[in-house]
C-alpha atoms as a PDB file:
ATOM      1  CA  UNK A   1     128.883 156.721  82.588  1.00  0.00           C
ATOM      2  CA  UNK A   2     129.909 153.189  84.696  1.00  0.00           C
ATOM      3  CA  UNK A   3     133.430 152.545  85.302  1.00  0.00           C
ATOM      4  CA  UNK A   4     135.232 150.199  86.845  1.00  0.00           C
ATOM      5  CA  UNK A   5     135.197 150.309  90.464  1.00  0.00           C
ATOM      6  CA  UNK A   6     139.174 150.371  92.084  1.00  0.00           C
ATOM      7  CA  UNK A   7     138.553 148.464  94.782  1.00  0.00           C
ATOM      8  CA  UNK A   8     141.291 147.020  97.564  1.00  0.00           C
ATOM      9  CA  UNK A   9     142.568 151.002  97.473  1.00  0.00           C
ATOM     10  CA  UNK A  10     143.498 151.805 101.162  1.00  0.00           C
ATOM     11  CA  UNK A  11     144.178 155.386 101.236  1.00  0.00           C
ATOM     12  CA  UNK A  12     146.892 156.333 103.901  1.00  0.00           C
ATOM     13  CA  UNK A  13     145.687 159.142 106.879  1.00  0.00           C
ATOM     14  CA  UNK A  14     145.241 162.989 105.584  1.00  0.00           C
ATOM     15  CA  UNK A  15     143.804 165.719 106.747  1.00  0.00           C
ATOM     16  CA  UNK A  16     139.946 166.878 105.779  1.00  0.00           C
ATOM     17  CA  UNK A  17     141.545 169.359 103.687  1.00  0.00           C
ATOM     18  CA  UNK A  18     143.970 167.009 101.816  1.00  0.00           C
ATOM     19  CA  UNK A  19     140.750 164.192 100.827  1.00  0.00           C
ATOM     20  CA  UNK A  20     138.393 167.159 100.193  1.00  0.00           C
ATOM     21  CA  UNK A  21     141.168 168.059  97.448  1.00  0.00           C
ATOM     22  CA  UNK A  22     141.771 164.819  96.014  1.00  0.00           C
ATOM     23  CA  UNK A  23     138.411 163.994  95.657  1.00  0.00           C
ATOM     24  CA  UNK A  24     136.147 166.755  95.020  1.00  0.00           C
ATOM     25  CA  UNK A  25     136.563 167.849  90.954  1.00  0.00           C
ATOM     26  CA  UNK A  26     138.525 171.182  90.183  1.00  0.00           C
ATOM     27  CA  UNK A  27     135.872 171.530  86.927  1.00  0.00           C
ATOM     28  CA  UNK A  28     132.323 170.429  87.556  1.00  0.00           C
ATOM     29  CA  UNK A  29     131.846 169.307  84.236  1.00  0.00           C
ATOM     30  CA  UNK A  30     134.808 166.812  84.219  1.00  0.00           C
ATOM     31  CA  UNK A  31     134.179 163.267  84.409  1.00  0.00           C
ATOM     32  CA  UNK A  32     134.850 160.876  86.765  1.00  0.00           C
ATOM     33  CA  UNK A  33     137.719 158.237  85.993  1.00  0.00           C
ATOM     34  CA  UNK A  34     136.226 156.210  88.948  1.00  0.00           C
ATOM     35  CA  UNK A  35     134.662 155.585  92.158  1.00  0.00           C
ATOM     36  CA  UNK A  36     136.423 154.969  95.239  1.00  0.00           C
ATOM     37  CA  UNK A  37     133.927 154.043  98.506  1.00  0.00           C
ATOM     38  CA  UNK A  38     130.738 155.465  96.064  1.00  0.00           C
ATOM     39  CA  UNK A  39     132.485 158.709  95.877  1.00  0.00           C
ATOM     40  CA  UNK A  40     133.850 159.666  92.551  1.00  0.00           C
ATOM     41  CA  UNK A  41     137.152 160.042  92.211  1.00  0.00           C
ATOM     42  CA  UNK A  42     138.719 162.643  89.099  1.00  0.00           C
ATOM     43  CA  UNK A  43     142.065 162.874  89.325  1.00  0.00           C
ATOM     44  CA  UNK A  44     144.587 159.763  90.286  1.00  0.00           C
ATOM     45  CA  UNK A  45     146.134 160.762  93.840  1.00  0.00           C
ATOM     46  CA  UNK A  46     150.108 161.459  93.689  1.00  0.00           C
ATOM     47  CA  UNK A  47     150.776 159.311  96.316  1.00  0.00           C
ATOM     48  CA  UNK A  48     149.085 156.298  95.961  1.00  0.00           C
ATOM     49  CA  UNK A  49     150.287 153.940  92.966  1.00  0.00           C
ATOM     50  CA  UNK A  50     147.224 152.212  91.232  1.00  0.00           C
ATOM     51  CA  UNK A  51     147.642 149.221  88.646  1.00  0.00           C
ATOM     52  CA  UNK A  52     146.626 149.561  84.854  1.00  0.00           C
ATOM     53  CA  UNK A  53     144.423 147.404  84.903  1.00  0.00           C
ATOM     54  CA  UNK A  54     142.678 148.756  88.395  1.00  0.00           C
ATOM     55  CA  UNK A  55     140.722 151.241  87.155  1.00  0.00           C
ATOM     56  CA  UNK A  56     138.946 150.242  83.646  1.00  0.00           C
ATOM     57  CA  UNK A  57     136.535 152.413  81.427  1.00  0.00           C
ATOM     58  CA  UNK A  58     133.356 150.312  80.111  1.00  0.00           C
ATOM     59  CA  UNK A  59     132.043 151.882  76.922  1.00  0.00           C
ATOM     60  CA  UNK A  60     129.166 149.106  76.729  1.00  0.00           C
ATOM     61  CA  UNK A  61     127.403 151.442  79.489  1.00  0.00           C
ATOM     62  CA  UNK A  62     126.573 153.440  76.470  1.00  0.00           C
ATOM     63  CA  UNK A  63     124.337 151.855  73.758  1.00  0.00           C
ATOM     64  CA  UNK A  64     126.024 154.423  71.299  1.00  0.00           C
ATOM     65  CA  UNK A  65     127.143 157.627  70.180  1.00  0.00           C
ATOM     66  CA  UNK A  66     123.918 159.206  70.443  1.00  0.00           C
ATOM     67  CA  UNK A  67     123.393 157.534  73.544  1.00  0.00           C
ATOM     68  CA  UNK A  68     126.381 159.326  75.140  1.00  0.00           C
ATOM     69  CA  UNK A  69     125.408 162.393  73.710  1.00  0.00           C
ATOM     70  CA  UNK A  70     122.077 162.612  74.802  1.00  0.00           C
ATOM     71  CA  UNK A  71     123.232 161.488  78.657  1.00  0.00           C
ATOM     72  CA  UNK A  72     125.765 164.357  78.575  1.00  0.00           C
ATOM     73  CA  UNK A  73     122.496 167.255  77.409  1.00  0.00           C
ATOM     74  CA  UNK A  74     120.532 165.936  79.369  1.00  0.00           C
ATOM     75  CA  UNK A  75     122.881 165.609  82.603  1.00  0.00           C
ATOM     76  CA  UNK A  76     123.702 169.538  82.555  1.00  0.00           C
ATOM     77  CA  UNK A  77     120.081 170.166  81.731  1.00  0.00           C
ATOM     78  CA  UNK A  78     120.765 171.641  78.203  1.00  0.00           C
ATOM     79  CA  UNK A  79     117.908 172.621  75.909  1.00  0.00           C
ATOM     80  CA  UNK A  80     117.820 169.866  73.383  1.00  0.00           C
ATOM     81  CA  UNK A  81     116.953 172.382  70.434  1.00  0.00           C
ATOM     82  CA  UNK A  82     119.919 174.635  71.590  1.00  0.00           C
ATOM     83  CA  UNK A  83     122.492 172.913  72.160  1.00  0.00           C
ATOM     84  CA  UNK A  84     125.864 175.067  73.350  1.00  0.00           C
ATOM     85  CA  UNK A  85     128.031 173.050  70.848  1.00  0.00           C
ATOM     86  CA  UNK A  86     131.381 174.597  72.438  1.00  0.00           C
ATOM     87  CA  UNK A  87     130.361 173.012  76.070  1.00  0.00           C
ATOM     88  CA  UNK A  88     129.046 169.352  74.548  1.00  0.00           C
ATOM     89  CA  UNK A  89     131.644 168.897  72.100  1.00  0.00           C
ATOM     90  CA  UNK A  90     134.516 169.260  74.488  1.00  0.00           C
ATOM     91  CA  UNK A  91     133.153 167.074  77.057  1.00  0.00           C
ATOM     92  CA  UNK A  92     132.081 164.565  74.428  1.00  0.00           C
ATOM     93  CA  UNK A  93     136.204 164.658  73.313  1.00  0.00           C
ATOM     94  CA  UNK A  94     137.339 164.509  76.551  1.00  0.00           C
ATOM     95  CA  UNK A  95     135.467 160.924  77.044  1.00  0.00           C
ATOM     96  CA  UNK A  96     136.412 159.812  73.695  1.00  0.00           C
ATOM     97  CA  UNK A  97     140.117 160.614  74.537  1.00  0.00           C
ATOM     98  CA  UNK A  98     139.580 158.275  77.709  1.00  0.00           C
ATOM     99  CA  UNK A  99     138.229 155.501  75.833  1.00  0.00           C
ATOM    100  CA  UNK A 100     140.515 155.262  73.064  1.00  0.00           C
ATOM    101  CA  UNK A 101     143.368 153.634  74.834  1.00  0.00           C
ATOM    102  CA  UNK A 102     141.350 151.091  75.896  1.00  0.00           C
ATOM    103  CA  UNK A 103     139.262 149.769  72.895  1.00  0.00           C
ATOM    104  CA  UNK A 104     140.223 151.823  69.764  1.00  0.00           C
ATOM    105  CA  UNK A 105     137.674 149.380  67.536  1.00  0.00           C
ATOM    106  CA  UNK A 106     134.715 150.043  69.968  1.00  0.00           C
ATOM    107  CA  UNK A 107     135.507 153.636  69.856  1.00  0.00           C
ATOM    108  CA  UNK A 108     135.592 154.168  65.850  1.00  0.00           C
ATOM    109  CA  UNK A 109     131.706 155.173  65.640  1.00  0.00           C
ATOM    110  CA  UNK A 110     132.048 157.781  69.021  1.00  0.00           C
ATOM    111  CA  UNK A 111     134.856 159.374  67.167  1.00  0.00           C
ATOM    112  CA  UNK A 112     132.713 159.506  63.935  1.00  0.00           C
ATOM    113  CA  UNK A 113     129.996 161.519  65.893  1.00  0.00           C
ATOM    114  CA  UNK A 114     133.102 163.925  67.085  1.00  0.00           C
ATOM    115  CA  UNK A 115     133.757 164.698  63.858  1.00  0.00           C
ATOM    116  CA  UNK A 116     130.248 165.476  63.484  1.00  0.00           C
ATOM    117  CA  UNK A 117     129.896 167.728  66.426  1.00  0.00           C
ATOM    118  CA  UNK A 118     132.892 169.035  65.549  1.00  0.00           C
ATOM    119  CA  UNK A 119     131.968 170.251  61.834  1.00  0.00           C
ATOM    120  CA  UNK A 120     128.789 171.208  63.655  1.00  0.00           C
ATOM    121  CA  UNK A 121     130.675 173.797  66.195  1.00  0.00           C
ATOM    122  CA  UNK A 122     132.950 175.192  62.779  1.00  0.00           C
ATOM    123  CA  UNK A 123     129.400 175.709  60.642  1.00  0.00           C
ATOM    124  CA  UNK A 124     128.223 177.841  63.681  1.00  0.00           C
ATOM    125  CA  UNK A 125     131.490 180.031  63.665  1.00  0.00           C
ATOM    126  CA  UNK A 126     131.138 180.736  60.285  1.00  0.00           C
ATOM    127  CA  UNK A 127     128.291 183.627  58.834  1.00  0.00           C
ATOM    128  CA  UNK A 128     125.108 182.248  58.172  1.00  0.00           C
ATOM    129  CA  UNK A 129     124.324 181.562  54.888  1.00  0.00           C
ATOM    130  CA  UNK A 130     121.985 184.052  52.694  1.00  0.00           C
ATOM    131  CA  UNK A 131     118.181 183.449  52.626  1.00  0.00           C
ATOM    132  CA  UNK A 132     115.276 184.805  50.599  1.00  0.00           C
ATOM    133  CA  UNK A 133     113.067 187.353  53.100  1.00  0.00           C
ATOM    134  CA  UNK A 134     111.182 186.073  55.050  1.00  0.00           C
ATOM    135  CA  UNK A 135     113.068 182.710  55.842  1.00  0.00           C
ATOM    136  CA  UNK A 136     114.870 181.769  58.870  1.00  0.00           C
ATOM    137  CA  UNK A 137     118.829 180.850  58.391  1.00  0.00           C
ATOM    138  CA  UNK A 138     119.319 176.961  58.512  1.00  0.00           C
ATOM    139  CA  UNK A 139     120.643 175.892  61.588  1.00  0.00           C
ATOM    140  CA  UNK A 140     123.408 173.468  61.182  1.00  0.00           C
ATOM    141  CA  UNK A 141     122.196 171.785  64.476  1.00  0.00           C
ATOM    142  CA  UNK A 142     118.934 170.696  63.323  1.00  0.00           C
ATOM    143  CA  UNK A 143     119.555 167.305  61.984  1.00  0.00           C
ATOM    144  CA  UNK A 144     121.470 166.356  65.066  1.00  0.00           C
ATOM    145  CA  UNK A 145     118.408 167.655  67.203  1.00  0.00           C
ATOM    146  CA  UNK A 146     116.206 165.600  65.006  1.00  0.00           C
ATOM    147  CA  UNK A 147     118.401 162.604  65.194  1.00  0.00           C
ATOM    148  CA  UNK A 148     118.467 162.918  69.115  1.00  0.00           C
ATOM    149  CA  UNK A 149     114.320 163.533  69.261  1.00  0.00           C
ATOM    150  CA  UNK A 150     113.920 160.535  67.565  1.00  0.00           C
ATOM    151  CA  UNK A 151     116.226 158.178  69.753  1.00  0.00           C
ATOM    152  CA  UNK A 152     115.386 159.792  72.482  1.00  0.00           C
ATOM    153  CA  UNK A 153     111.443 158.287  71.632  1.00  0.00           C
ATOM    154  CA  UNK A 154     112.791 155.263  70.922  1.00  0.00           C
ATOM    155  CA  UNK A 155     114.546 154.986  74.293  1.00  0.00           C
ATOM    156  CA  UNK A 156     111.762 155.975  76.181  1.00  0.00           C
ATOM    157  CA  UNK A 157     109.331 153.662  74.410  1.00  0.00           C
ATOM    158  CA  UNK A 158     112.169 150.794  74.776  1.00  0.00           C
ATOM    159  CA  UNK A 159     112.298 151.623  78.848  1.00  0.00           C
ATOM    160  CA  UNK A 160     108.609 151.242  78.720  1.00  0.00           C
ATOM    161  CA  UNK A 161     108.727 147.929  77.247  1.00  0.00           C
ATOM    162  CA  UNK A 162     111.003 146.871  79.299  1.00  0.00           C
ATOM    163  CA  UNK A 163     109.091 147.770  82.666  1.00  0.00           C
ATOM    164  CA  UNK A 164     106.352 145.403  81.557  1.00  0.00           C
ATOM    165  CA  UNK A 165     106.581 142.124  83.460  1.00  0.00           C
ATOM    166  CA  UNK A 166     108.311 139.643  81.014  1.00  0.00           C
ATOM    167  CA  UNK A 167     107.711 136.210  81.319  1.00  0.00           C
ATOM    168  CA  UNK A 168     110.876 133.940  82.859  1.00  0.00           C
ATOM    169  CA  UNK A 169     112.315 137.766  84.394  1.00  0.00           C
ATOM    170  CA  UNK A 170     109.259 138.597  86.179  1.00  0.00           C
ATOM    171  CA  UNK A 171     106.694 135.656  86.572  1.00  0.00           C
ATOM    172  CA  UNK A 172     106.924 131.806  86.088  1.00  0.00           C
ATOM    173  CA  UNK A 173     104.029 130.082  84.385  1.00  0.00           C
ATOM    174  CA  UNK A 174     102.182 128.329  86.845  1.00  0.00           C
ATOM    175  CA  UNK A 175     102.442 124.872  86.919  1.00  0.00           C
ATOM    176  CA  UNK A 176     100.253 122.022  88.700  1.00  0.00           C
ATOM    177  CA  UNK A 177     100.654 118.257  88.295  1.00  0.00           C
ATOM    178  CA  UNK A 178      97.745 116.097  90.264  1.00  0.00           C
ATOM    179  CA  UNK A 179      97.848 112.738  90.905  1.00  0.00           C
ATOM    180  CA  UNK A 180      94.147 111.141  90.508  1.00  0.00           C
ATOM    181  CA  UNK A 181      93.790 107.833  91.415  1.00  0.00           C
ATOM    182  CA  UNK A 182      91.604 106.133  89.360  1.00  0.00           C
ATOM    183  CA  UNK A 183      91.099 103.066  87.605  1.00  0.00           C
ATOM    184  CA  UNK A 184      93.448 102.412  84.955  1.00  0.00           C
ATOM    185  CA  UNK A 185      91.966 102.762  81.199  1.00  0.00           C
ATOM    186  CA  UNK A 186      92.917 100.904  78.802  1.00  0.00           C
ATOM    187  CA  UNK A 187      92.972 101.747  75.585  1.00  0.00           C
ATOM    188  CA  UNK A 188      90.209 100.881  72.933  1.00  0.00           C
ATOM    189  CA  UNK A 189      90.576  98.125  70.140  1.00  0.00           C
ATOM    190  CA  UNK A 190      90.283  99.182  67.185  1.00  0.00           C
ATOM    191  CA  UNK A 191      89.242  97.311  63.972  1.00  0.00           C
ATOM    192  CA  UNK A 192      92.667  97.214  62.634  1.00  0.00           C
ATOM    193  CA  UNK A 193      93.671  95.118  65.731  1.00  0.00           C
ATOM    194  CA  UNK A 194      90.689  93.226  65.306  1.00  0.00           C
ATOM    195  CA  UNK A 195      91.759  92.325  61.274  1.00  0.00           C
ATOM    196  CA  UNK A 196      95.219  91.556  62.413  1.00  0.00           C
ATOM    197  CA  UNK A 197      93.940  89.116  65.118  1.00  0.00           C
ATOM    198  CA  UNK A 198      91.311  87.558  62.510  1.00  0.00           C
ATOM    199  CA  UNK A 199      94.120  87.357  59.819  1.00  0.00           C
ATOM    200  CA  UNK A 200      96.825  85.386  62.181  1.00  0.00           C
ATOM    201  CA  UNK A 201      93.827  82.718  63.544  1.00  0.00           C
ATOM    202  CA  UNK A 202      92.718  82.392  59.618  1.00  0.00           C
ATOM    203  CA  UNK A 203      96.817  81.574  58.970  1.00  0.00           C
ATOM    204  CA  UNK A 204      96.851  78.773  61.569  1.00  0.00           C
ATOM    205  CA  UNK A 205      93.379  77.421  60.626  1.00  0.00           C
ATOM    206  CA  UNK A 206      95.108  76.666  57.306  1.00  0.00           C
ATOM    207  CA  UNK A 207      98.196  75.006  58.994  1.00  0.00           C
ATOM    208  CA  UNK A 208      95.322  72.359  60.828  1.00  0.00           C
ATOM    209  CA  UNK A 209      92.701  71.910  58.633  1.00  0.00           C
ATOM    210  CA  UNK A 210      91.313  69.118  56.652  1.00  0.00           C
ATOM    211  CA  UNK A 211      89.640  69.070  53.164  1.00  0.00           C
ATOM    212  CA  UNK A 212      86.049  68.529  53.705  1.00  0.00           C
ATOM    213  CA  UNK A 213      83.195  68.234  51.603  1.00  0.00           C
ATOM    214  CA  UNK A 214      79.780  68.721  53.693  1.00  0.00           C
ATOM    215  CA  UNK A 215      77.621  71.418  54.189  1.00  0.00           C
ATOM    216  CA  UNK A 216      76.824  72.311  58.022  1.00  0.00           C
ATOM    217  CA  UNK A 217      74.420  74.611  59.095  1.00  0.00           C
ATOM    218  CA  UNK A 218      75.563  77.041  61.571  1.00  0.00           C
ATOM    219  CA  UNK A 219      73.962  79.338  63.893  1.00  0.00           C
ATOM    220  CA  UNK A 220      75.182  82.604  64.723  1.00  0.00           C
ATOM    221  CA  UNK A 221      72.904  82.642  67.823  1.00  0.00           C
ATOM    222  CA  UNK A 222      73.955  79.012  68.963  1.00  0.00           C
ATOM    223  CA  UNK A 223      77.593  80.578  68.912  1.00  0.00           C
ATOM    224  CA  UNK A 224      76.707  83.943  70.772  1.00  0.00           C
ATOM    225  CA  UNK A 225      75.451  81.294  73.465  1.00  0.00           C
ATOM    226  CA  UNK A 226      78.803  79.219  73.511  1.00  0.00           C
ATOM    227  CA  UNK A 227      80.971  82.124  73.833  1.00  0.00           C
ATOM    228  CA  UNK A 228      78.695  83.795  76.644  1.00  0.00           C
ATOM    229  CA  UNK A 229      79.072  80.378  78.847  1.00  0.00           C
ATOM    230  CA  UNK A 230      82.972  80.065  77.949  1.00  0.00           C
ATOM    231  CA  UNK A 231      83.341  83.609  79.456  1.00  0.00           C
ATOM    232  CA  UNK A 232      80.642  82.434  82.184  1.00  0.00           C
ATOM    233  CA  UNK A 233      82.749  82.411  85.734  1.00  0.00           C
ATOM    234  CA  UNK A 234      86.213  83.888  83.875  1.00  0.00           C
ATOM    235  CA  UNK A 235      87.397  87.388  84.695  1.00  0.00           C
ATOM    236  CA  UNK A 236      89.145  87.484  80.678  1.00  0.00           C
ATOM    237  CA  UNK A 237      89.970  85.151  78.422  1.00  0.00           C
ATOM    238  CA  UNK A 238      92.318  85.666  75.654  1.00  0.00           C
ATOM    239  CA  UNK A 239      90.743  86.474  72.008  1.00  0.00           C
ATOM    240  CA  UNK A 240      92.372  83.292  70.596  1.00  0.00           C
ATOM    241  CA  UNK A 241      91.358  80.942  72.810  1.00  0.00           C
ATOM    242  CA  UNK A 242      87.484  81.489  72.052  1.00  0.00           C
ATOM    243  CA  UNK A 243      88.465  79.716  68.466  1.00  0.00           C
ATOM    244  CA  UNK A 244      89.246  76.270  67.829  1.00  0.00           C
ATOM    245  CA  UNK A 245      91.288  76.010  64.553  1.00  0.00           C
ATOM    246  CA  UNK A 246      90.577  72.331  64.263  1.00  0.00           C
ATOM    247  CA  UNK A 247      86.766  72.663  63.218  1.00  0.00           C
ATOM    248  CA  UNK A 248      87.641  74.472  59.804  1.00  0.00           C
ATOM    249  CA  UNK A 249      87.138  78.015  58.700  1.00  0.00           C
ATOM    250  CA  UNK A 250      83.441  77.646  58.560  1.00  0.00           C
ATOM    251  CA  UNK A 251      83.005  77.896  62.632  1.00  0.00           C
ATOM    252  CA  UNK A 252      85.724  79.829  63.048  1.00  0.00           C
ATOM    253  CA  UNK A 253      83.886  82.399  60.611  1.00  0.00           C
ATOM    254  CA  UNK A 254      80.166  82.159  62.379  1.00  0.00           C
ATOM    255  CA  UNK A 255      82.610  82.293  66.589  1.00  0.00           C
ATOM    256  CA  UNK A 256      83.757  85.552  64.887  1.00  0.00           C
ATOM    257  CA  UNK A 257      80.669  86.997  64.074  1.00  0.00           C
ATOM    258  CA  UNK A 258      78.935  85.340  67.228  1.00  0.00           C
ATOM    259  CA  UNK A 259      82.243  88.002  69.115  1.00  0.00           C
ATOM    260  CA  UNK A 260      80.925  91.028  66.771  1.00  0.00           C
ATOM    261  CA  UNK A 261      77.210  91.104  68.077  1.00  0.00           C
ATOM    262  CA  UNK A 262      78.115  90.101  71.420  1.00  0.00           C
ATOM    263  CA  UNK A 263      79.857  93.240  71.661  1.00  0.00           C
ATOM    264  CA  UNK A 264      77.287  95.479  69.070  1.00  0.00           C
ATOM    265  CA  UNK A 265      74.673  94.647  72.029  1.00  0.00           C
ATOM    266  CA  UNK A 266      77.221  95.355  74.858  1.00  0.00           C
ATOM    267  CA  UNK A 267      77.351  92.182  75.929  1.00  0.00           C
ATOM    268  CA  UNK A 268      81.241  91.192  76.119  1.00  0.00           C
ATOM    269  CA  UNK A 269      84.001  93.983  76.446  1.00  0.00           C
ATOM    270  CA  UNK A 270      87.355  93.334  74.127  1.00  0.00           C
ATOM    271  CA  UNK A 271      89.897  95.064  76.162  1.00  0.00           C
ATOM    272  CA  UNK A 272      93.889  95.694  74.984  1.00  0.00           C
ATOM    273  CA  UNK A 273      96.285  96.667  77.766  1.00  0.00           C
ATOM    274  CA  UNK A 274      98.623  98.532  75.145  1.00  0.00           C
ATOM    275  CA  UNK A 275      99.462  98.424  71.488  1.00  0.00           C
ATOM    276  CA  UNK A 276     100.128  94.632  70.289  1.00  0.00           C
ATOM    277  CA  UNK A 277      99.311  93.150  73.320  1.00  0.00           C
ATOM    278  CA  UNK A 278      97.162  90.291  73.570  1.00  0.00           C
ATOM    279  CA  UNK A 279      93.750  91.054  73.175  1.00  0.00           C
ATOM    280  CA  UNK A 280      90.982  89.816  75.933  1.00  0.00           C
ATOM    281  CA  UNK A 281      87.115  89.282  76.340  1.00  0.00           C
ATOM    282  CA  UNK A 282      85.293  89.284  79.337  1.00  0.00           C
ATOM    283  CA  UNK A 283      81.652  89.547  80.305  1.00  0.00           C
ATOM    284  CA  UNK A 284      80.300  92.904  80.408  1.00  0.00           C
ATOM    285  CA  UNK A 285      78.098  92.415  83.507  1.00  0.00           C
ATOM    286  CA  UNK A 286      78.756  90.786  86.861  1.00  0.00           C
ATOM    287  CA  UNK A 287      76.358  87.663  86.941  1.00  0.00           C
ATOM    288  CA  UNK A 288      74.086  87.589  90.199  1.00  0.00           C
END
């Protein structure tokens, strides 16, 4: 059981005799009301005035009534399948009695179990109920065994859960950040950008051009050629200036192929610094 510890208690001088009394417990079996120094305390002194609210029962130490039951057999070292009712039950009361003051709600399911162990301890006073031959008498203490079995299992397993190391309790994911320093990569243009580039030169080539009947043969080769010695000596030059609106659609169709198999055979690199940035070109080798 944890309770409340009193502390600031000064006690004033007494003899050996006079502590031994006031601390040691006239029953062995009673419980502690609290702990003064680490020493239980189980009776209030006469001459020392303590506040109510200095010495404080928690009933949370307990995860139930089965819980407190099963701390009370097993402190005194009971046999679990025979259980001296008499002893149990009046301990278990005298707790309850403690703890009612205090939180009357909390306390509603410990006095439930009372009643049980109570009913229990009157079922055992009375004669045993007639059997056929041959069959043991029904012991009204078996289902409250069985009960206490079973949580005591659950406990255990529960305690041996909770020795494993948890994650955030126990250990940390490890975590490592390095910084490489390495040339920046830009991300890769893809055709979309490409169409929306293409789309926005077509739109101005309309703005500029002239209607013109002729027919002009074009070479995509001648073009690869012009747009290798525009980017000759240039670290990049922007996508839109390789185009000149002013020659019609016709050239500006063959300069945009003439980009495609430049960079097909490797030749040029189109290069974005982010998304719907400009877009540049630049030579893909370092001219000797």
């Amino acid at each position: 059981m944890s309770t409340a510890a009193a502390e600031g208690l000064v006690l004033p001088p007494a003899s050996d005799e006079a502590l031994q009394e006031a601390v040691m417990p006239s029953v062995v079996d009673h419980v502690a009301v609290a702990r003064l120094y680490g020493e239980p305390l189980f009776a209030l002194p006469n001459d020392l005035y303590i506040p109510p609210d200095a010495l404080e029962v928690f009933l949370e130490a307990f995860e139930g009534p089965l819980d407190l039951l099963l701390y009370l057999i097993r402190k005194q070292n009971f046999n679990i399948l025979d259980i001296p009712m008499a002893a149990v039950t009046r301990q278990y009361l005298a707790y309850v009695d403690e703890i009612r003051s205090h939180n009357l709600e909390l306390a509603a399911e410990y006095l439930l179990m009372a009643a049980m162990l109570i009913e229990i301890k009157s079922r055992m006073l009375l004669p045993p109920k007639p059997v056929a031959e041959g069959q043991e008498a029904e012991d009204p203490r078996a289902e409250l065994v069985r009960r206490l079995l079973e949580y005591e299992q659950m406990k255990l397993a529960g305690a041996k859960l909770n020795a494993l190391p948890h994650f955030g309790r126990d250990f940390l994911r490890a975590q490592v950040y390095i910084e490489q320093s390495l040339q920046p990569r830009f991300p890769e243009v893809h055709v979309v950008d490409l169409q929306e580039a293409w789309r926005d030169i077509l739109k101005r080539a309309r703005l500029v051009q002239h209607h013109r009947i002729t027919r002009e043969e074009l070479s995509v080769r001648e073009y690869m050629s012009m747009v290798l010695r525009t980017l000759q000596g240039r670290r990049f030059v922007e996508f839109e200036e390789l185009f000149d609106p002013g020659r019609g659609s016709t050239v500006l169709v063959v300069t945009f192929i003439a980009l495609l198999e430049l960079a097909k055979e490797t030749l040029i690199e189109i290069t974005q610094a982010e998304a719907f940035a400009p877009i540049y070109v630049r030579l893909a080798y370092t001219p000797v």
